[in-house]
N, C-alpha and C. Protein backbone atom coordinates (compact mmCIF):
# COMPACT_ATOMS: atom_id res chain seq x y z
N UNK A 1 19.27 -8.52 61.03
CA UNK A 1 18.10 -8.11 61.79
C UNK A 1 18.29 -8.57 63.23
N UNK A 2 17.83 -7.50 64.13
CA UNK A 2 18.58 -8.03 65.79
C UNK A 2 16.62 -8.54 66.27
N UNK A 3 17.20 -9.20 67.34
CA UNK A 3 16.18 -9.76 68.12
C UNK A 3 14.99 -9.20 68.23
N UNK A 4 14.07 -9.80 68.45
CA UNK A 4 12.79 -9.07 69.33
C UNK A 4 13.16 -8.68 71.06
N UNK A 5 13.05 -7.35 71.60
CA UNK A 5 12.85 -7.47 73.11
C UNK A 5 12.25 -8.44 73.82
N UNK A 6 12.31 -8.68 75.09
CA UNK A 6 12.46 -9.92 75.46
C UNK A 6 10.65 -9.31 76.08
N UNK A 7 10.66 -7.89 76.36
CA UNK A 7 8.92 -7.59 76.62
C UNK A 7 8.31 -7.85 75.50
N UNK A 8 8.81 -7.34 74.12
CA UNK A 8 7.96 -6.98 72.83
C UNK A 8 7.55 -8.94 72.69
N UNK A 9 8.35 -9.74 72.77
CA UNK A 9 8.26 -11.13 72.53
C UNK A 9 6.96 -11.61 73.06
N UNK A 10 7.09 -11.37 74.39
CA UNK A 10 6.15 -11.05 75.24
C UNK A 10 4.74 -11.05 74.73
N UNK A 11 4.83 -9.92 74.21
CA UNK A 11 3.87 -9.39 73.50
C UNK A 11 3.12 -10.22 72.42
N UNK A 12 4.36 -10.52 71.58
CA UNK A 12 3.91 -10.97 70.56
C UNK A 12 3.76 -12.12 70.23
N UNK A 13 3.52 -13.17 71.65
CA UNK A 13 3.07 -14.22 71.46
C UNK A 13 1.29 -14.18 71.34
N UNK A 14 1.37 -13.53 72.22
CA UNK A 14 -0.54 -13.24 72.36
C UNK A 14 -0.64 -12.60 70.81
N UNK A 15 -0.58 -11.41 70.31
CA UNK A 15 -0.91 -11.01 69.05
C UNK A 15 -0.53 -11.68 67.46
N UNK A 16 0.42 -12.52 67.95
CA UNK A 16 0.22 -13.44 66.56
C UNK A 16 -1.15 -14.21 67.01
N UNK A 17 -1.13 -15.08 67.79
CA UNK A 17 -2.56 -15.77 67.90
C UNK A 17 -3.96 -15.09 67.47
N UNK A 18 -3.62 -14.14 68.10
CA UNK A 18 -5.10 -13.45 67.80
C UNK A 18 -5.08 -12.94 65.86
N UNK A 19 -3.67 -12.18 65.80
CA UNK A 19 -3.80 -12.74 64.19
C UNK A 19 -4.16 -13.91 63.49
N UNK A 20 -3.56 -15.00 64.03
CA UNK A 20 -3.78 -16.11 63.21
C UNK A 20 -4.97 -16.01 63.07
N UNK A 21 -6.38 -15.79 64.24
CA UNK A 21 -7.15 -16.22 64.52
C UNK A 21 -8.02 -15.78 63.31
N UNK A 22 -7.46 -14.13 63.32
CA UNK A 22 -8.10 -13.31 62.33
C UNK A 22 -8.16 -13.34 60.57
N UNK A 23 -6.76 -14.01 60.35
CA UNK A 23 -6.86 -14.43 58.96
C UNK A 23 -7.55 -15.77 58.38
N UNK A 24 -7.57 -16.86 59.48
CA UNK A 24 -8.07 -17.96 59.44
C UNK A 24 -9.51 -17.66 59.36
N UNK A 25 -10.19 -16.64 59.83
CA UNK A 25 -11.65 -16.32 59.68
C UNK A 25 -11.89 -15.31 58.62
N UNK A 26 -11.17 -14.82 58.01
CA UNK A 26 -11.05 -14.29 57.17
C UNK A 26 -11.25 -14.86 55.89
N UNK A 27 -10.20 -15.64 55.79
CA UNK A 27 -9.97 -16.75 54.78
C UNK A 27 -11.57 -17.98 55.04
N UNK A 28 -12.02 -18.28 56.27
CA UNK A 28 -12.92 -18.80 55.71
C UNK A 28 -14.32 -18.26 55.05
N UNK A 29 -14.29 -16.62 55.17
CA UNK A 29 -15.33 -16.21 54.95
C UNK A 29 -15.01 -15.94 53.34
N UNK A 30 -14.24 -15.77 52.84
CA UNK A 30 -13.92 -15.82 51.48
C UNK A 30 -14.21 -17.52 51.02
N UNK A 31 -14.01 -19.00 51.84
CA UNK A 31 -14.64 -20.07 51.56
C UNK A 31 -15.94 -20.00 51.16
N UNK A 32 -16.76 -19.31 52.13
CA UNK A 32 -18.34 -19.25 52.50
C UNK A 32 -18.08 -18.62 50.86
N UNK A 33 -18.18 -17.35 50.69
CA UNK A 33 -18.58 -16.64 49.40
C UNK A 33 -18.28 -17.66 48.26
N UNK A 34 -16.84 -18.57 48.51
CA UNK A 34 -16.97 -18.92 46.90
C UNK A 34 -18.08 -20.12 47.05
N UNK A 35 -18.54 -20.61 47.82
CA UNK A 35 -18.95 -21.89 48.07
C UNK A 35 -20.43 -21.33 47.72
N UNK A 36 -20.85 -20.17 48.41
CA UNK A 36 -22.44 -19.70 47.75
C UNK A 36 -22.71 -19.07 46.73
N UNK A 37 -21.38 -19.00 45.76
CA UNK A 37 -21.76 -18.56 44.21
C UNK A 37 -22.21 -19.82 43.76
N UNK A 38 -23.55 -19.51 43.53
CA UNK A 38 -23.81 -20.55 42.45
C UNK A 38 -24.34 -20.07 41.43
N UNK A 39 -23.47 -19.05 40.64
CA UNK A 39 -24.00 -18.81 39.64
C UNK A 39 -22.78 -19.57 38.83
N UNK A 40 -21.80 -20.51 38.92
CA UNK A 40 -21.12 -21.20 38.31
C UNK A 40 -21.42 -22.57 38.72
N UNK A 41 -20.60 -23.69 37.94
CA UNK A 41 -20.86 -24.95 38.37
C UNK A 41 -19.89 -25.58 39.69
N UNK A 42 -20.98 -26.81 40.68
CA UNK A 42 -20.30 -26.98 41.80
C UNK A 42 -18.73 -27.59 41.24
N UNK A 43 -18.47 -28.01 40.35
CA UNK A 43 -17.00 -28.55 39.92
C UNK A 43 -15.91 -26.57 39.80
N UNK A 44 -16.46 -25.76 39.47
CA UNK A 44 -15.86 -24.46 39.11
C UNK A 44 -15.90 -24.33 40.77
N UNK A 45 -16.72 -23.82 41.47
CA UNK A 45 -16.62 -23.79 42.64
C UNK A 45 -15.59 -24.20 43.87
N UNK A 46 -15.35 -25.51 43.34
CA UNK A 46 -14.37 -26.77 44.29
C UNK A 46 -13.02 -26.25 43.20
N UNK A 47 -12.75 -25.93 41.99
CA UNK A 47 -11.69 -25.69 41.53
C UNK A 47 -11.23 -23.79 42.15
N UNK A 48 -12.28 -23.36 42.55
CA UNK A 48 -11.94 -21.73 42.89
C UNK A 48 -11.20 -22.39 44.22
N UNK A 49 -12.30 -23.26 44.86
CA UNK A 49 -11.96 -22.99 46.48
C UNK A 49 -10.29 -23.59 46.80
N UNK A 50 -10.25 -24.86 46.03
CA UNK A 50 -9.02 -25.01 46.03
C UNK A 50 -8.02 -24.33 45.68
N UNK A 51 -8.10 -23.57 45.08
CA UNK A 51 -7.05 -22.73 44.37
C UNK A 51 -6.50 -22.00 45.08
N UNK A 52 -7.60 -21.21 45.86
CA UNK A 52 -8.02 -20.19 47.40
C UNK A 52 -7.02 -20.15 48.25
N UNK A 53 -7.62 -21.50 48.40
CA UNK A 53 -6.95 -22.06 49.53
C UNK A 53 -5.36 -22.45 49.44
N UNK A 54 -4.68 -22.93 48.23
CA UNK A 54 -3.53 -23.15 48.59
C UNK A 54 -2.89 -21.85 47.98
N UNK A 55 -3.43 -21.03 47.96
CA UNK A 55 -2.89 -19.19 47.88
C UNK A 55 -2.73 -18.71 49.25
N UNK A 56 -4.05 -18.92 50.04
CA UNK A 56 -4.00 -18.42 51.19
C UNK A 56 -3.26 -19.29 52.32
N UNK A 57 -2.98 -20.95 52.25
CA UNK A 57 -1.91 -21.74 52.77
C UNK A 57 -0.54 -21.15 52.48
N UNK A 58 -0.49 -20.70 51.45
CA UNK A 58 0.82 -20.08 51.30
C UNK A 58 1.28 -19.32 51.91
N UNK A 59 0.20 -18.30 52.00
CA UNK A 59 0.47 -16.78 52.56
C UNK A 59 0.06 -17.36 54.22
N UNK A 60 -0.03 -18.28 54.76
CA UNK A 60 -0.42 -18.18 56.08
C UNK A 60 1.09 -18.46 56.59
N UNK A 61 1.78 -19.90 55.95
CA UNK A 61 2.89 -20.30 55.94
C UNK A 61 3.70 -19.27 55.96
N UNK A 62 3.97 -18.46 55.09
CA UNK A 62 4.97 -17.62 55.20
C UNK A 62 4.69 -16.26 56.40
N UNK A 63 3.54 -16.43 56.81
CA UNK A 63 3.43 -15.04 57.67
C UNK A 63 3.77 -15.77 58.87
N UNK A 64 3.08 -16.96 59.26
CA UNK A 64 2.89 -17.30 60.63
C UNK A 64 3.71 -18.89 61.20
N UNK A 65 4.27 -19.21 60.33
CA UNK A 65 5.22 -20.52 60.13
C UNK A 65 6.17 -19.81 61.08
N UNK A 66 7.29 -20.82 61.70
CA UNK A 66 9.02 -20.42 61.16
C UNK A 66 8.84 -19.30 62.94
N UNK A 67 8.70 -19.96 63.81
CA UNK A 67 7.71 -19.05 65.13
C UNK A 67 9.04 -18.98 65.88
N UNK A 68 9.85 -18.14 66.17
CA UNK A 68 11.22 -17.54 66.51
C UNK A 68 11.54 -16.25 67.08
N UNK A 69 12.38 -16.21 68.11
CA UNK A 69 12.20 -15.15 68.40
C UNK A 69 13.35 -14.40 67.56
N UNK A 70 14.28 -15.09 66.79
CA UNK A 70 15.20 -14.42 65.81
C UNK A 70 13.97 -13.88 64.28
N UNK A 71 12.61 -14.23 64.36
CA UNK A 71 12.34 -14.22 63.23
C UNK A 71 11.20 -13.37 63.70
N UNK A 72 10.84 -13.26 64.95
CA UNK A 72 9.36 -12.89 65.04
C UNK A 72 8.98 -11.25 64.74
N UNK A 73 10.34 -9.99 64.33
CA UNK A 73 10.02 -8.96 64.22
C UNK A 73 9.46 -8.90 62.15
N UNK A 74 10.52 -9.56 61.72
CA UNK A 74 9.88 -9.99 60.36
C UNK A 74 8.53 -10.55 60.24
N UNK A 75 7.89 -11.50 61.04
CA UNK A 75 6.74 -12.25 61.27
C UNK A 75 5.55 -10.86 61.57
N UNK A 76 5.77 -10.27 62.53
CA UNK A 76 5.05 -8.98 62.72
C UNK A 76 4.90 -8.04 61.48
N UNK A 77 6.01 -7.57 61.19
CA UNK A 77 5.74 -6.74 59.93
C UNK A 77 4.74 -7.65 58.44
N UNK A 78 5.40 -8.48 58.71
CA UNK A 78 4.42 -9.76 57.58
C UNK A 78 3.03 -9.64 58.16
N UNK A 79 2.78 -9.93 59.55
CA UNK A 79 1.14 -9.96 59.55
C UNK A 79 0.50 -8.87 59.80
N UNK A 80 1.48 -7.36 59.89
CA UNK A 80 0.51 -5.95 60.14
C UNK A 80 0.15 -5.52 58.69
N UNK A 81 1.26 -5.79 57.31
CA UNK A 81 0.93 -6.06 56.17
C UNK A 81 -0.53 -6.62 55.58
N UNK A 82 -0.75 -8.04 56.56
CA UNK A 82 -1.58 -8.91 55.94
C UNK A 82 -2.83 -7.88 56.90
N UNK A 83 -2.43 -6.64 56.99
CA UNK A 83 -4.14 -6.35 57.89
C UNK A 83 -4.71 -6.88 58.57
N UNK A 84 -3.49 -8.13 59.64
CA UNK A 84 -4.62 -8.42 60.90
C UNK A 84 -3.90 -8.34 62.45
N UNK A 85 -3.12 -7.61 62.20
CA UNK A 85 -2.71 -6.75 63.49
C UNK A 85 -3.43 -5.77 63.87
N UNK A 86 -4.03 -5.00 64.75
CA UNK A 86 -4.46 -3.55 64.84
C UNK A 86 -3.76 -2.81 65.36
N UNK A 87 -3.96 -1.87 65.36
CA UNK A 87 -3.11 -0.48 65.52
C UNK A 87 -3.07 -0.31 67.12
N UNK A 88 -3.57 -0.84 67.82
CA UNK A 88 -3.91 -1.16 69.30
C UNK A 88 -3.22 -2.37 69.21
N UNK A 89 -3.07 -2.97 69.02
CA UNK A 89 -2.30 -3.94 69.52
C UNK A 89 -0.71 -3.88 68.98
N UNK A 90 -0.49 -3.15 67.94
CA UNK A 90 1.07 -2.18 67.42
C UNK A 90 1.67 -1.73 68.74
N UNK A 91 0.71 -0.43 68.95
CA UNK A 91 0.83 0.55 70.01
C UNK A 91 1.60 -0.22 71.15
N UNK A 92 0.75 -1.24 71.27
CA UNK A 92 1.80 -2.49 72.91
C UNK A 92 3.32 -2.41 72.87
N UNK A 93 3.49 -2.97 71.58
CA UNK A 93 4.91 -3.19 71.73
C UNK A 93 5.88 -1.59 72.00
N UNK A 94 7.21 -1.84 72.25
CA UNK A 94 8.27 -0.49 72.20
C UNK A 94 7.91 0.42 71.00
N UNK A 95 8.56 1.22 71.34
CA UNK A 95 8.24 2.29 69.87
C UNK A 95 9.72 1.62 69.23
N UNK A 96 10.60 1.41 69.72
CA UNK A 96 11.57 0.85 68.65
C UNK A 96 11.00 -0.26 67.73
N UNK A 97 10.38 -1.39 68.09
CA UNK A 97 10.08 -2.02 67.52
C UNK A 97 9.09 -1.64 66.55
N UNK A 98 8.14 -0.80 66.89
CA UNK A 98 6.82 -0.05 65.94
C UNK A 98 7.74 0.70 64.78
N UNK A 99 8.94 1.03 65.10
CA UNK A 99 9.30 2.02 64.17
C UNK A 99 9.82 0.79 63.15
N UNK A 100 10.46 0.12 63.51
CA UNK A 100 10.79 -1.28 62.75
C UNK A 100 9.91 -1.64 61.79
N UNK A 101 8.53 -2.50 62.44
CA UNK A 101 7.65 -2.88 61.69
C UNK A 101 7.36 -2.08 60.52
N UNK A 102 6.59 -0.58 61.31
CA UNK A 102 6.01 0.62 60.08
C UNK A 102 7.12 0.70 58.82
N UNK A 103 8.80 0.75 59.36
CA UNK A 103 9.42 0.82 58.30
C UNK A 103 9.38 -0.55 57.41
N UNK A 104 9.73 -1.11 58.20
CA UNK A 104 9.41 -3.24 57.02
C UNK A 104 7.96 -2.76 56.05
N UNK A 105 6.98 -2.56 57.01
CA UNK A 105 5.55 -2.62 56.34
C UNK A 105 5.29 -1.48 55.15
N UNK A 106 6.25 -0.44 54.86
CA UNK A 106 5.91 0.94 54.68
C UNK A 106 7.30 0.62 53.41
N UNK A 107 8.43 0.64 53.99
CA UNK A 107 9.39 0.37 52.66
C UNK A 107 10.23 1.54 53.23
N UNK A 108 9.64 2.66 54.31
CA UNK A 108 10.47 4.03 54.46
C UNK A 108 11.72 3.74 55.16
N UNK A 109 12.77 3.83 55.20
CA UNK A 109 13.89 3.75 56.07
C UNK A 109 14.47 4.93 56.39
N UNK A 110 14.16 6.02 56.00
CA UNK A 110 14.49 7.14 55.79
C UNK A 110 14.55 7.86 56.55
């Protein structure tokens, strides 16, 4: 896998952040929900949230960890996957690189 452009990099320092920003609020609003079911007990509750949480530590780790510019076109396709890239903020980068991602994200190489 070759580099990120040295514009697209550019780029994609600002739009991982604003991803991060987006899964991290994401993920806590899925906290909020398990935390206001109380139609189970607060011990079931603290065993969901934990659970949650080191699912979604996982998946943050592997999307947004490992911050490289040998790694960051993989990192992109990982977080347009995770649905918190927008399609406006895709559009920024080169179309080489968009064609990259869509193919990583999509499976098409074709």
């Amino acid at each position: 896998m070759r580099d990120i452009l040295e514009s697209d990099w550019k780029i994609f320092r600002t739009v991982r952040q604003a991803a991060l920003d987006r899964y991290c609020a994401r993920v806590l609003d899925e906290c909020a929900a398990v935390i206001r079911d109380t139609s189970v007990s607060n011990h079931d509750r603290y065993l969901r949230l934990y659970r949650m949480l080191d699912k979604r530590d996982d998946t943050l780790a592997s999307a947004f960890n490992d911050f490289r510019r040998s790694t960051a076109l993989i990192q992109l396709a990982h977080i347009r996957r995770l649905g918190v890239v927008t399609d406006e903020e895709l559009g920024r980068f080169s179309q080489e690189t968009r064609e990259l991602v869509t193919a990583l994200v999509t499976g098409d190489f074709g």
